[in-house]
Protein backbone atom coordinates (compact mmCIF):
# COMPACT_ATOMS: atom_id res chain seq x y z
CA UNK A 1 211.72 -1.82 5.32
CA UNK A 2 212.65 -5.54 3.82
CA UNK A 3 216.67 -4.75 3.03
CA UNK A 4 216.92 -7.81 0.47
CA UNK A 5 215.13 -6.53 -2.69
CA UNK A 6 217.27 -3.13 -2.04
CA UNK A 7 220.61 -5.82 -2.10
CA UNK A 8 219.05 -6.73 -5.30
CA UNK A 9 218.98 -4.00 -7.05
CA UNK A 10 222.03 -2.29 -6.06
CA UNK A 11 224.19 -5.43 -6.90
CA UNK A 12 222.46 -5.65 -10.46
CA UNK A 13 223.33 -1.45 -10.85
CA UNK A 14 226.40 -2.39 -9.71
CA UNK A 15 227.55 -4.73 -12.19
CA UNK A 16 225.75 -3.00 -14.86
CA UNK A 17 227.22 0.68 -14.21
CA UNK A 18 231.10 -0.98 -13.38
CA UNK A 19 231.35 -3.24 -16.85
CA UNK A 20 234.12 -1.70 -18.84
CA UNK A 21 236.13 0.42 -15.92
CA UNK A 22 239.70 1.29 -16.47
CA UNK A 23 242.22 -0.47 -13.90
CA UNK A 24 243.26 1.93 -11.41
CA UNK A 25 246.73 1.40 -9.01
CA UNK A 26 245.94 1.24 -5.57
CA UNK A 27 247.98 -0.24 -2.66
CA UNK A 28 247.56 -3.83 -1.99
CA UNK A 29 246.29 -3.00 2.23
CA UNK A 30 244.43 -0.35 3.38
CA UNK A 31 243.06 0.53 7.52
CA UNK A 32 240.54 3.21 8.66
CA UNK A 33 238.16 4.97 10.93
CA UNK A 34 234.83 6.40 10.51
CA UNK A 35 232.48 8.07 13.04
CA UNK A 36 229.36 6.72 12.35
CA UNK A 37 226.10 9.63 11.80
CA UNK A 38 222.96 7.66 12.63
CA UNK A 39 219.88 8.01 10.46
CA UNK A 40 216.69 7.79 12.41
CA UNK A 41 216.53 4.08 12.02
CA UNK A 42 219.81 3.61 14.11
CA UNK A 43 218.43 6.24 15.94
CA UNK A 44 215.20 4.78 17.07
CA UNK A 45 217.08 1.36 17.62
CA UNK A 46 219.57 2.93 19.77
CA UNK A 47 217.81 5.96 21.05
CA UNK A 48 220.73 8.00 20.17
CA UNK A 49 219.24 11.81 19.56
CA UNK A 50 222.82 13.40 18.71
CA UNK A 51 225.13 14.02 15.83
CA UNK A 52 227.27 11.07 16.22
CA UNK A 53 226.47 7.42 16.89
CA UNK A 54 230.10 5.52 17.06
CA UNK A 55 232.88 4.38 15.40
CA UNK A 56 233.55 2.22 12.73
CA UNK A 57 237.28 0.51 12.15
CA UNK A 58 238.08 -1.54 9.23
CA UNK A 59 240.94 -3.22 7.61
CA UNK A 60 240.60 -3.75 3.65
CA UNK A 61 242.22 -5.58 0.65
CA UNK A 62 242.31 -3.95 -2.61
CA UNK A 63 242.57 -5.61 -5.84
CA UNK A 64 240.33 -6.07 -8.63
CA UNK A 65 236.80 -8.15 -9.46
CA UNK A 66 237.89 -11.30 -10.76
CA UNK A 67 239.67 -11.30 -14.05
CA UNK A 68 238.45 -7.67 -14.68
CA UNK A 69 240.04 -4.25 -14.62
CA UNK A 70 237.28 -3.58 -12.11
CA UNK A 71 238.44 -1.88 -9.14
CA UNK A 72 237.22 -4.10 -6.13
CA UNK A 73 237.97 -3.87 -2.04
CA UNK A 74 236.99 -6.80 0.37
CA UNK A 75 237.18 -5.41 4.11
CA UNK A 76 236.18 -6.40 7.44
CA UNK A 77 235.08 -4.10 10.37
CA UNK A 78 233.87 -4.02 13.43
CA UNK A 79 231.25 -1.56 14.08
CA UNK A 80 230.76 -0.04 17.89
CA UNK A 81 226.84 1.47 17.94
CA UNK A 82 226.39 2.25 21.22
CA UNK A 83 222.74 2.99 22.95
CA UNK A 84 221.47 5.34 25.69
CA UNK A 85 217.92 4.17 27.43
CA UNK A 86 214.48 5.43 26.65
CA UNK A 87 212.21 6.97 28.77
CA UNK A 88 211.11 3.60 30.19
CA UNK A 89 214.86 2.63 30.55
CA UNK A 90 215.20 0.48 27.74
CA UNK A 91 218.73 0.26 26.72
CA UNK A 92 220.02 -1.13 23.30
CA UNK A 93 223.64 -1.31 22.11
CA UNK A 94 225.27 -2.68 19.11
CA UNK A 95 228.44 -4.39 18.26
CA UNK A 96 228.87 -6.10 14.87
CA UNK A 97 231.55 -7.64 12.68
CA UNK A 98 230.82 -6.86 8.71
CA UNK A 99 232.61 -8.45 5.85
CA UNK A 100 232.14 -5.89 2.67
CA UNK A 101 233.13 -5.71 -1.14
CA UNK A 102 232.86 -2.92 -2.66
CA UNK A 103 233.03 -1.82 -6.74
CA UNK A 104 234.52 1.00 -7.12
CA UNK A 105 233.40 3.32 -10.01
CA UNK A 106 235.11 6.63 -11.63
CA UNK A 107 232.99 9.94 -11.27
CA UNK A 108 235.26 11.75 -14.23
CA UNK A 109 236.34 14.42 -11.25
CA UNK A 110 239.76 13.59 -10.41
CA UNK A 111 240.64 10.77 -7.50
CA UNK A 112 236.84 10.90 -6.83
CA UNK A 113 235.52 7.23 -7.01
CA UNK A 114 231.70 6.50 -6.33
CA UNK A 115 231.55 3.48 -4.28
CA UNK A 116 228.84 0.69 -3.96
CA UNK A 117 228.96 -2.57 -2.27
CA UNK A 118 227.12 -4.91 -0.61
CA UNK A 119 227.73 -6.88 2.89
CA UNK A 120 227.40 -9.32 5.55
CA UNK A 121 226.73 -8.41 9.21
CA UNK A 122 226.92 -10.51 12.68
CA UNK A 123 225.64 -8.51 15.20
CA UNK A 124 225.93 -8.75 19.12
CA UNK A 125 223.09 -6.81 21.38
CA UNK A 126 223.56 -5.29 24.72
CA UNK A 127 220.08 -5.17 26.02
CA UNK A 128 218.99 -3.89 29.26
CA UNK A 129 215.24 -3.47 29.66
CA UNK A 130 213.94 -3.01 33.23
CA UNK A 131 210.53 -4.59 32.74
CA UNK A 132 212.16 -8.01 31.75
CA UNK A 133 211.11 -8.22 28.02
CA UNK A 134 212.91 -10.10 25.30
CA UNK A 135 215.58 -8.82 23.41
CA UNK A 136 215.27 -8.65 19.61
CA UNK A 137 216.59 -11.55 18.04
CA UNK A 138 220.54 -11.72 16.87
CA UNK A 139 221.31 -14.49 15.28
CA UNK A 140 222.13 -15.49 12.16
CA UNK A 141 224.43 -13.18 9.01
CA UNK A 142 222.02 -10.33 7.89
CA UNK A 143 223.00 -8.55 4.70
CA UNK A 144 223.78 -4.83 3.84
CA UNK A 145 224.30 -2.26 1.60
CA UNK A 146 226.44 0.54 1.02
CA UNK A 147 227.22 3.23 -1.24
CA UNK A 148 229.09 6.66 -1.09
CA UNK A 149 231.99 8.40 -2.38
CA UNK A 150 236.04 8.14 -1.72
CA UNK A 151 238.52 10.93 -2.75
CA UNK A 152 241.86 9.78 -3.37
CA UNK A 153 243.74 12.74 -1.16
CA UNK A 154 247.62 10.56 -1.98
CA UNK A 155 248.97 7.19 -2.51
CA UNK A 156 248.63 6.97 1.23
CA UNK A 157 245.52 8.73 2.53
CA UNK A 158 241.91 8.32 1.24
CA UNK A 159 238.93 9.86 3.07
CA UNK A 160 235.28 8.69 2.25
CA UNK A 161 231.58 8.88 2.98
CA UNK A 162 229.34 5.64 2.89
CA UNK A 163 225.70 5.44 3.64
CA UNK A 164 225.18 1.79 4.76
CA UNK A 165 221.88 -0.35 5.17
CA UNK A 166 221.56 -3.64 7.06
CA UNK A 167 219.41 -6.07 8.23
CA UNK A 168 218.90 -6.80 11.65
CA UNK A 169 215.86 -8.53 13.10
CA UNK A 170 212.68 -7.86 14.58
CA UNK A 171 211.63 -7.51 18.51
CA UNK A 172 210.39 -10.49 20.47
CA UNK A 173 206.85 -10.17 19.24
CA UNK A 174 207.82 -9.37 15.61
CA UNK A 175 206.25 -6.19 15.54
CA UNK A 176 209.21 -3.71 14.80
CA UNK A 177 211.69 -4.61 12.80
CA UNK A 178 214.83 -3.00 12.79
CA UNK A 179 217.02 -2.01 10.17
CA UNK A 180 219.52 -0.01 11.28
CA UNK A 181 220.96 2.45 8.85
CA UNK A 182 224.00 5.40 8.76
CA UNK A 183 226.20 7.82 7.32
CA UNK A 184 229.70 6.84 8.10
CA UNK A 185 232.56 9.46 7.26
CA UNK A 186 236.67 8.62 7.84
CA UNK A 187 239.70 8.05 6.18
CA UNK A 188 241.92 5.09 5.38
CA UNK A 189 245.36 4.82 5.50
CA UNK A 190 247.15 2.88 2.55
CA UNK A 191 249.61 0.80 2.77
């Protein structure tokens, strides 16, 4: 699955369905932690087979797009995948840093925002394969996407539900490519 032309078209929905929002109060700083529910892309890169696939923690900054009344976060994280091996003991494990903004856009249902944003991703590989093969390639920013809902439970406490999308390479003989992808639910904590 090529991940770009899906960035495309969720930025361009993005600024089309968000022109025109009300501005909406939030505090200025916001942290939080999701357990991360693989889809079986994440699955098959990690070989994880259960209901939970790791953690993601991120620290945000809330404001709004621009010069607009747009509600708008900027946040990084740092997302822990981890991996079990495969029947041939190939192990893969993920660690990655993502820098995200997000639009957020009123449902009409009360403190219920739909959220959409888009993303960068650096990603770090734990790779243990016992028959010596090359590890997928790393390098380089790879893009994401994101969208889900967050309900406004007080001032202080949000809790929210993001399916994310990103990029990340293809094995040494660029036969699979990977794209790992998952549902992430948490709260944040505002402050």
């Amino acid at each position: 699955m090529n991940v770009k032309p899906t960035l495309m078209a969720l930025g361009s929905a993005t600024l089309l369905m968000s022109s025109g929002l009300a501005a909406q109060e939030a505090r200025l700083w916001d942290a939080g932690l999701n357990l991360v529910l693989p889809l079986q892309t994440l699955n098959a890169m990690t070989n994880q087979n259960g209901v939970t696939g790791g953690f993601v923690a991120e620290f945000g900054l809330n404001g709004h797009l621009g010069d607009t009344t747009i509600p708008f976060r900027t946040s990084l994280s740092i997302n822990d995948l981890p991996g079990k091996a495969d029947g041939n003991g190939v192990k893969r494990s993920l660690t990655g840093y993502q820098f995200a903004g997000d639009v957020f856009i009123p449902t009409g249902a009360k403190d219920l925002s739909l959220v959409t944003g888009l993303s960068l991703n650096r990603w770090s590989l734990k790779y243990v394969d016992p028959s010596g093969s090359a590890a997928p390639p790393t390098k380089g920013i790879k893009f994401g996407a994101r969208i889900g809902l967050e309900y406004q439970v007080s001032p202080a406490v949000s809790v929210n539900a993001l399916v994310q999308v990103v990029e990340f390479g293809a094995d040494a003989q660029s036969i699979v490519s990977y794209n790992p992808s998952w549902v992430q639910v948490g709260a944040k904590y505002h402050f």
